[in-house]
Protein backbone atom coordinates (compact mmCIF):
# COMPACT_ATOMS: atom_id res chain seq x y z
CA UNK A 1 153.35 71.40 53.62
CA UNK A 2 149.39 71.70 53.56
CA UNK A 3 148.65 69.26 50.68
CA UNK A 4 144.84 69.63 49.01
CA UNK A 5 145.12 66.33 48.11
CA UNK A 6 142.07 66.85 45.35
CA UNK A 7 144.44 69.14 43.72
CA UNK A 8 146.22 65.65 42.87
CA UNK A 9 143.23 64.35 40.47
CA UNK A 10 143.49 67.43 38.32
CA UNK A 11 147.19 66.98 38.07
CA UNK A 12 146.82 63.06 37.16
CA UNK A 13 143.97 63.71 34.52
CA UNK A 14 146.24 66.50 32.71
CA UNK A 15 149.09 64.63 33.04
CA UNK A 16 146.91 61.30 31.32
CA UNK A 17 145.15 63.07 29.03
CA UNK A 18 148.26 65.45 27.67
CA UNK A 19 145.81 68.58 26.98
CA UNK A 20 143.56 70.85 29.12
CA UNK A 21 140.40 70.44 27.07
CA UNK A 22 140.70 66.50 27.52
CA UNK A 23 141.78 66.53 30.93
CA UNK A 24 138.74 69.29 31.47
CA UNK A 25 136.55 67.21 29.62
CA UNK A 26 137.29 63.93 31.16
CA UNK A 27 136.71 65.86 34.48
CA UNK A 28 133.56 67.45 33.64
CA UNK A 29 134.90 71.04 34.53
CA UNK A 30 136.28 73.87 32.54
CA UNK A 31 139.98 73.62 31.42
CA UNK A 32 140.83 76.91 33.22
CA UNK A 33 139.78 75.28 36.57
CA UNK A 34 142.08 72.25 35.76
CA UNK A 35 144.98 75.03 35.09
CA UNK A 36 143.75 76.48 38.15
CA UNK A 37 144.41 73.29 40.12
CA UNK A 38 147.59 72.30 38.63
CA UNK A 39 149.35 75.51 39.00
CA UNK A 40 147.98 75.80 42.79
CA UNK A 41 150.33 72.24 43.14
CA UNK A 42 153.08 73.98 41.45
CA UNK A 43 152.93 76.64 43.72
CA UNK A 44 153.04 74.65 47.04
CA UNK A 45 155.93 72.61 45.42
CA UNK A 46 157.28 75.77 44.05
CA UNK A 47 158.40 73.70 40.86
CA UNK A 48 157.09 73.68 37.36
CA UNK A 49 155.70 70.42 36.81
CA UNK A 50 154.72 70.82 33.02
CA UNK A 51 155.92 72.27 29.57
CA UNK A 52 153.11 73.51 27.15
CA UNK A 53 153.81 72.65 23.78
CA UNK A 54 152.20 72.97 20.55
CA UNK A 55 150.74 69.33 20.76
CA UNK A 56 149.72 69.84 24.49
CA UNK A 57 151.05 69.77 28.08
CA UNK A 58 154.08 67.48 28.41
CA UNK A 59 155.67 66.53 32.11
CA UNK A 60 158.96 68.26 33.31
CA UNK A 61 161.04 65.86 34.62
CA UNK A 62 160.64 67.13 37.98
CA UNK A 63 156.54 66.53 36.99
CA UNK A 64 157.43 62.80 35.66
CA UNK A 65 158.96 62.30 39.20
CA UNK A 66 155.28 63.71 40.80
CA UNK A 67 153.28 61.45 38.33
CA UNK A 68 154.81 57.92 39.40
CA UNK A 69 154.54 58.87 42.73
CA UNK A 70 151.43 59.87 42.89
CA UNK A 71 150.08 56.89 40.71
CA UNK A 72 151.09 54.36 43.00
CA UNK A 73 148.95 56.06 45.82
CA UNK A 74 146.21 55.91 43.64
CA UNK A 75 146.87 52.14 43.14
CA UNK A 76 147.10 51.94 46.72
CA UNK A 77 144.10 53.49 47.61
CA UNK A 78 142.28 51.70 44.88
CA UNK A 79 143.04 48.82 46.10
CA UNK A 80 142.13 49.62 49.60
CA UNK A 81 138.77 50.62 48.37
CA UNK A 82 138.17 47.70 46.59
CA UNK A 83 139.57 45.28 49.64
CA UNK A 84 136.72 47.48 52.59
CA UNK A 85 134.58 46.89 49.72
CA UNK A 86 134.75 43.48 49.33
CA UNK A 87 134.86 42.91 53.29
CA UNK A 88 131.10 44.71 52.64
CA UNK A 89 129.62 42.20 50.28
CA UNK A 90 130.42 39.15 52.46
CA UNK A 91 127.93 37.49 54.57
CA UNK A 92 129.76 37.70 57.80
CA UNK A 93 130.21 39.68 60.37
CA UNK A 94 128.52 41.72 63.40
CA UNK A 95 124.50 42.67 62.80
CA UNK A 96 122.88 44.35 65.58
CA UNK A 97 119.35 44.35 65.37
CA UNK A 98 117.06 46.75 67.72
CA UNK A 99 113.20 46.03 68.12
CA UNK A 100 110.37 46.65 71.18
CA UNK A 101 109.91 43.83 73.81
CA UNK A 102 106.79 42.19 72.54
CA UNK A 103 108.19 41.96 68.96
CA UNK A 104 111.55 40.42 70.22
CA UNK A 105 109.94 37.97 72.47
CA UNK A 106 107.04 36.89 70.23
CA UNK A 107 108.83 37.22 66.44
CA UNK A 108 112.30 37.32 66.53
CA UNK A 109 113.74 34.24 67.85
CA UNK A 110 112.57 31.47 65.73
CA UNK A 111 113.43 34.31 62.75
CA UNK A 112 116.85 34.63 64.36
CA UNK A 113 117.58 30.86 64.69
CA UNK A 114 116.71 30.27 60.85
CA UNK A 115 118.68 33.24 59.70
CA UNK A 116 122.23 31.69 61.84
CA UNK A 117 121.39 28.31 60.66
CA UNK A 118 121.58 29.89 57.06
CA UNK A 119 124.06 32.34 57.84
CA UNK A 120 126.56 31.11 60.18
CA UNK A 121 129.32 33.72 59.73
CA UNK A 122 126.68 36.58 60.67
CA UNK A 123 127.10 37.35 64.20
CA UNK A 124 123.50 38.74 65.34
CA UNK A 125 123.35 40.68 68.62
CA UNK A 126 119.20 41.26 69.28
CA UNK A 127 119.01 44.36 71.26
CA UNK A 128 115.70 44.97 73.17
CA UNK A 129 114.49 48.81 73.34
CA UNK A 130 110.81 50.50 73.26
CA UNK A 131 112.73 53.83 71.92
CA UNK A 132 113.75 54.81 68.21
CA UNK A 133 117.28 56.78 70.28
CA UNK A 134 119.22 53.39 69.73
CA UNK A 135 118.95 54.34 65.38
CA UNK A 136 120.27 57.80 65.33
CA UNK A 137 123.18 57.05 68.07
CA UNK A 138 124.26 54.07 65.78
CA UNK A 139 123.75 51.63 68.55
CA UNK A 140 122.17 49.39 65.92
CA UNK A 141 122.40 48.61 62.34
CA UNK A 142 118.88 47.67 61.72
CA UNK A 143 115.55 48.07 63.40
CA UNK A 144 112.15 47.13 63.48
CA UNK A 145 110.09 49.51 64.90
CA UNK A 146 106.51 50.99 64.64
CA UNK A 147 106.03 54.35 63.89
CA UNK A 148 104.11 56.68 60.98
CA UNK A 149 107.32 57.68 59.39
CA UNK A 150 110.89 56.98 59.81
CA UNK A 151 113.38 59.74 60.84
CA UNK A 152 115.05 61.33 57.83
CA UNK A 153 118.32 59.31 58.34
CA UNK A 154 117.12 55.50 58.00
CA UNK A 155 115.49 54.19 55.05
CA UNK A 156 113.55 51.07 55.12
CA UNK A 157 110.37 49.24 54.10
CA UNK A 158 106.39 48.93 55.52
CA UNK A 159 106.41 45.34 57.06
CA UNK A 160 102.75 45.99 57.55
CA UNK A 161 100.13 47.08 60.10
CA UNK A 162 99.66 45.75 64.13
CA UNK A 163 96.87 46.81 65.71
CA UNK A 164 95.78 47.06 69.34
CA UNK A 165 92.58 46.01 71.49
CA UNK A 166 91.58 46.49 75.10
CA UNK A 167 91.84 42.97 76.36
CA UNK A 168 91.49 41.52 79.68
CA UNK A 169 92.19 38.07 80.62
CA UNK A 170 89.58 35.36 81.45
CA UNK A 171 90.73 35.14 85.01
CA UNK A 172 89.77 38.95 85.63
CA UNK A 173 86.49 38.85 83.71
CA UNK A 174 85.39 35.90 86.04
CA UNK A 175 85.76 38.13 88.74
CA UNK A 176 84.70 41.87 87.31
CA UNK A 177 81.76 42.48 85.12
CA UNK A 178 82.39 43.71 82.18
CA UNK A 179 79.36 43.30 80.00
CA UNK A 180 79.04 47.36 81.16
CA UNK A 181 82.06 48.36 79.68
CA UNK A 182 83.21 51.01 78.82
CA UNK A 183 80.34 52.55 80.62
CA UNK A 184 81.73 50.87 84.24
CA UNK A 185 84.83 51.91 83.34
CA UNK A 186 85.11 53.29 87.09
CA UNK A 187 84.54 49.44 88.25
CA UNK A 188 87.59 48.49 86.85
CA UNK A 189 91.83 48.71 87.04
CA UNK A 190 93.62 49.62 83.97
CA UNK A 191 97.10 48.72 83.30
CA UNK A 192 98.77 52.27 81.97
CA UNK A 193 101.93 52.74 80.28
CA UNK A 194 104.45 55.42 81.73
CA UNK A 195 105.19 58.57 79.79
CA UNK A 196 107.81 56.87 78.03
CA UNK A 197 104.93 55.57 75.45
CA UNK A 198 103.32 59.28 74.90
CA UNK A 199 103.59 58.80 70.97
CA UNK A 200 102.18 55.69 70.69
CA UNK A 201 98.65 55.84 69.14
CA UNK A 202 96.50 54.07 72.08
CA UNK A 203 98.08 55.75 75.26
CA UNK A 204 95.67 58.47 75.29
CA UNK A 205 93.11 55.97 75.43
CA UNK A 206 94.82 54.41 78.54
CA UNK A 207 94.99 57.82 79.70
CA UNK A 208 91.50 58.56 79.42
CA UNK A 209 90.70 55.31 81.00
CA UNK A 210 93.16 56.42 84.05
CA UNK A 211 91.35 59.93 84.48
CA UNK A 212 87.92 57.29 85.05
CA UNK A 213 89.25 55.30 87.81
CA UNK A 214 91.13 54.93 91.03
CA UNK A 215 93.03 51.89 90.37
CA UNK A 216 95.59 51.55 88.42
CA UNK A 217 99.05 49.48 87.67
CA UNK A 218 101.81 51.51 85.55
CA UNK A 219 103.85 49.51 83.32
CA UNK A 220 107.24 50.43 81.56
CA UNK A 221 106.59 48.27 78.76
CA UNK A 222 104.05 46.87 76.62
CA UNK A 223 105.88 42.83 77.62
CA UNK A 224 105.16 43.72 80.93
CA UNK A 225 102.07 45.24 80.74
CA UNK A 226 101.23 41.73 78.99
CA UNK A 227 102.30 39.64 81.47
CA UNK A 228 100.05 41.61 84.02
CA UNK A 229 97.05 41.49 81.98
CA UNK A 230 97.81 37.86 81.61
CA UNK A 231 97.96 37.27 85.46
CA UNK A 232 94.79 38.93 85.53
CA UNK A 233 95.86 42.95 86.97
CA UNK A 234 93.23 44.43 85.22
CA UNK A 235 92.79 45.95 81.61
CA UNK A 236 95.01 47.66 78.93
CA UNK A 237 95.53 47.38 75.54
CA UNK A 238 98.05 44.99 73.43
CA UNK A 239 99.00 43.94 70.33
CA UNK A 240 96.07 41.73 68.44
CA UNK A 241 98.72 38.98 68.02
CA UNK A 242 99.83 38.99 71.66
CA UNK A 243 95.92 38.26 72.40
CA UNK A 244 94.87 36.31 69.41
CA UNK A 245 97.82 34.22 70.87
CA UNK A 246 96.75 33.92 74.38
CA UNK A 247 93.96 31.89 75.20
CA UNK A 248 94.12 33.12 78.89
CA UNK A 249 93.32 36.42 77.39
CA UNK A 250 90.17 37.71 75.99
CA UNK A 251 89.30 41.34 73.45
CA UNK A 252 86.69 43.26 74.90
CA UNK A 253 83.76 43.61 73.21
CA UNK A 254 83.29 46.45 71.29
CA UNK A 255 87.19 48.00 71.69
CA UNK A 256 88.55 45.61 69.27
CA UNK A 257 90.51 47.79 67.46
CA UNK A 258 91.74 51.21 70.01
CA UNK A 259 94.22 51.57 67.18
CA UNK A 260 97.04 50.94 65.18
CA UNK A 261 100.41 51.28 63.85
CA UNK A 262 102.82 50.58 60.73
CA UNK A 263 105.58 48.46 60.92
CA UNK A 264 108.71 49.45 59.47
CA UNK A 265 112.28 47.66 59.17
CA UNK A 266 115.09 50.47 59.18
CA UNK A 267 118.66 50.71 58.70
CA UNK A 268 120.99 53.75 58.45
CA UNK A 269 121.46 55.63 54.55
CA UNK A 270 124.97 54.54 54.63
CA UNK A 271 124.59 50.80 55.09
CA UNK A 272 122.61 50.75 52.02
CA UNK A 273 125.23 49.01 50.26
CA UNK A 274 126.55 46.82 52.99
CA UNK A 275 125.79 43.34 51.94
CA UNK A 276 125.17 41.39 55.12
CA UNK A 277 122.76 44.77 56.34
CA UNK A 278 120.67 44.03 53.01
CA UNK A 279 120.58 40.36 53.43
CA UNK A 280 119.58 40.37 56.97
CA UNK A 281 117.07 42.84 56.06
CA UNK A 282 115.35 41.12 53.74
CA UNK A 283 115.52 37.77 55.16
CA UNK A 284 113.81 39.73 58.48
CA UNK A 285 110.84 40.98 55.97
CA UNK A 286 110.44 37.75 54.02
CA UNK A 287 109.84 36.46 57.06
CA UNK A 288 107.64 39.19 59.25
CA UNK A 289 105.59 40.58 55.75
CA UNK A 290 102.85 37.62 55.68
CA UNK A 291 102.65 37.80 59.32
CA UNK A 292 100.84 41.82 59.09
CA UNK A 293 99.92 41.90 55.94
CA UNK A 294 102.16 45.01 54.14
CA UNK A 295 100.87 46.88 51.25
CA UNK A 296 103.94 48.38 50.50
């Protein structure tokens, strides 16, 4: 037998209620669609499962037999619901957070180490990826991630702005000039970013940069491309608090701001009400906001 288990509400409400303008109203449908769905259980049971009488719809016995049974799956499934519900609004459990390479090794970990000294039942796995894939393919429950808009399927809040200068660091100004920049731009090696960054707001600048000279180092991420400005490879262009952070590493003057980006924290539509997704989340903004400044 092919149950339509919905069929089962209509048949509880009627049964409740006694009458097919209560159970209809109680429902918020018309009573012939509760009629409707009753007799369709009839049919697949091939039984008549209630008498109409002049005070309303009263339960055959082979209908009283239906009812209990099919109250104490409600009461089971209630009680199910409320039990994976409960599990949601503890603070425990697995948190996977996904965020870029410089944000992870410059933010996160202090962040991280306060949040398990307050939360010790959370168990937070930090996953480090430079693409927004790692959302939609529920590889993670929460990210933080630049971009002008999030996808249609997370929701989340602005954190704030970062912003982005060409920088170089002191060690490769001491030995390149570049007082003439951007006008010697041929004098000089840029550090590029592969293709993978196409959508982020300063690679065309890099790009442009690239089309200017002959020497170049191509980075797959914007930590590495750090650590070879740092070393003293050549130019590119980083986060302002990677560089205000640095004091081996100096803004050029004149690019101080190529451009810049909003911050967001995401998590999926249907961890909205998942307790230990909304704590994390917030304790992650409380934390990051003052840092860039939101004007959410």
């Amino acid at each position: 037998m092919n149950w339509n288990w919905d069929h089962l509400r209509f048949f509880l409400s009627l049964a409740d209620a006694g009458s097919l303008s209560r159970a209809a109203k109680i429902l918020g449908v018309s009573h012939t669609t509760v009629l409707r769905r009753v007799r369709a259980i009839e049919s697949e049971l091939e039984t008549h499962l209630f008498d109409h009488t002049s005070t309303g719809h009263k339960l055959t016995p082979a209908g009283q037999s239906l009812y209990e049974e099919v109250k104490k799956m409600k009461l089971a499934m209630d009680n199910i619901a409320r039990q994976i519900g409960g599990v949601d609004q503890l603070i425990e459990g697995p948190v996977v957070i996904t965020t870029t390479d410089t944000l992870g090794h410059h933010f996160l970990p202090p962040v991280i180490c306060d949040l398990c000294e307050q939360y010790p039942e959370l168990d937070i796995t930090l996953r480090i990826s430079n693409q927004m894939s790692d959302m939609p393919n529920r590889e993670a429950d929460i990210a933080l991630r630049t971009c002008v808009s999030p996808p249609p399927q997370l929701i989340g809040r602005k954190v704030g702005t970062i912003h982005f200068t060409a920088c170089a660091s002191a060690d490769y100004a001491s030995r390149h000039q570049l007082d003439g920049f951007p006008e010697s731009t041929a004098d000089h090696r840029f550090i590029v970013l592969d293709s993978g960054f196409t959508e982020t707001p300063f690679f065309h600048w890099l790009d442009e940069q690239r089309e200017e000279t002959t020497s170049t180092v191509i980075a797959n991420g914007l930590l590495t491309a750090y650590r070879l400005c740092a070393a003293g490879a050549g130019i590119t262009v980083l986060p302002t608090y990677l560089v205000d952070s640095d004091p081996s590493l100096q803004a050029l003057e004149g690019q101080s701001e190529i451009a810049s980006n909003d911050l967001w924290l995401l998590s999926h539509v249907d961890l909205r009400d998942t307790a230990r997704i909304r704590l994390v989340k917030r304790f992650l903004y409380d934390a990051l906001q003052g840092v860039f400044g939101s004007v959410n």
